[in-house]
Protein backbone atom coordinates (compact mmCIF):
# COMPACT_ATOMS: atom_id res chain seq x y z
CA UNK A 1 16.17 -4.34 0.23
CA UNK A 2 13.84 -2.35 -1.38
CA UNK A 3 10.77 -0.24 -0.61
CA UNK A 4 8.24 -0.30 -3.01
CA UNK A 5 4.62 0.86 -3.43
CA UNK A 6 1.90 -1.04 -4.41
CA UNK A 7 -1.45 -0.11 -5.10
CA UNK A 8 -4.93 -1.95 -4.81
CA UNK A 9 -8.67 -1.40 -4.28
CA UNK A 10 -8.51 -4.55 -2.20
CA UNK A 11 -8.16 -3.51 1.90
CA UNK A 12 -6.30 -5.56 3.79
CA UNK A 13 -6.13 -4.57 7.91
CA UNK A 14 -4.10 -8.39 8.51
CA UNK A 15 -1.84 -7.76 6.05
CA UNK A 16 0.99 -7.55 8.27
CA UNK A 17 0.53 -10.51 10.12
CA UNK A 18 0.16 -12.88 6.95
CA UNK A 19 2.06 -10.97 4.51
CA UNK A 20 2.83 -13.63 1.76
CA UNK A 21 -1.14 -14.68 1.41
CA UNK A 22 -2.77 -11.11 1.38
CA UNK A 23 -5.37 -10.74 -1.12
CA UNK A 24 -3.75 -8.41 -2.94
CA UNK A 25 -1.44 -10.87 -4.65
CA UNK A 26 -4.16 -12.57 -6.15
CA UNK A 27 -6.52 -10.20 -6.72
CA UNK A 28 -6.43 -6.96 -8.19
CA UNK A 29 -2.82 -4.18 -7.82
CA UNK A 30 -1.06 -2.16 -9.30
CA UNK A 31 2.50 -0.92 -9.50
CA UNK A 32 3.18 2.82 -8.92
CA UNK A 33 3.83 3.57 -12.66
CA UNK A 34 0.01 2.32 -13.40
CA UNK A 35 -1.17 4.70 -10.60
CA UNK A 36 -3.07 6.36 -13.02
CA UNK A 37 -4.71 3.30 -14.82
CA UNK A 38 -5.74 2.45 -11.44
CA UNK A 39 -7.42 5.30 -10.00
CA UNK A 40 -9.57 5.32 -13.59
CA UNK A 41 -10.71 1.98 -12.84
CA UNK A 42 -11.19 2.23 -9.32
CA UNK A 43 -12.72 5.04 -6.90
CA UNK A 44 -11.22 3.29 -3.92
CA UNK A 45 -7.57 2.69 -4.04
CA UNK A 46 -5.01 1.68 -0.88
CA UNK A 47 -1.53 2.25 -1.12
CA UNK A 48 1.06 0.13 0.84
CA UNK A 49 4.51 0.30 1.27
CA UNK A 50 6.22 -2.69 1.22
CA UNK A 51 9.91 -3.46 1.75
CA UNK A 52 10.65 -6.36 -0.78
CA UNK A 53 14.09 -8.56 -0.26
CA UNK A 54 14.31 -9.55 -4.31
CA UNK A 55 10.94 -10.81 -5.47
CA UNK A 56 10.04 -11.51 -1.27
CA UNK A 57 7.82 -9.31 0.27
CA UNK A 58 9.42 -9.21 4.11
CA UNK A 59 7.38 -6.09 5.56
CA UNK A 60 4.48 -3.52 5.71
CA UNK A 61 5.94 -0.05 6.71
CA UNK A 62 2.92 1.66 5.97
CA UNK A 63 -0.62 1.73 4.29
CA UNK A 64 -2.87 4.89 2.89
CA UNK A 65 -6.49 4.95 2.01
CA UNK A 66 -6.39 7.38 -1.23
């Protein structure tokens, strides 16, 4: 398992409870080596941390407006 942070303008408070269908997978996010491409782009940006099992998301440990 891995934790990994992803970044998107997108806000997502039910993330947790419906993980696998967030709008962040289909709409705009970014991985942390684009942080900076992102916060050109956006003035807004959330940052979750998400423990991934492979390619799976499995859990939200934590999310931060920036």
């Amino acid at each position: 398992m891995e934790i990994v942070k992803v970044y998107s303008p997108i806000e997502d408070k039910g993330i947790q409870k419906n993980l696998n269908d967030s709008p962040i997978w289909t709409g705009l996010r970014y991985h942390e080596s684009e942080l900076t491409e992102a916060r050109e782009k956006h003035n807004t940006l959330f940052e979750y941390l998400i423990k991934f099992d492979g390619l799976k998301p499995v859990m939200v440990n934590k999310i931060t407006k920036l």
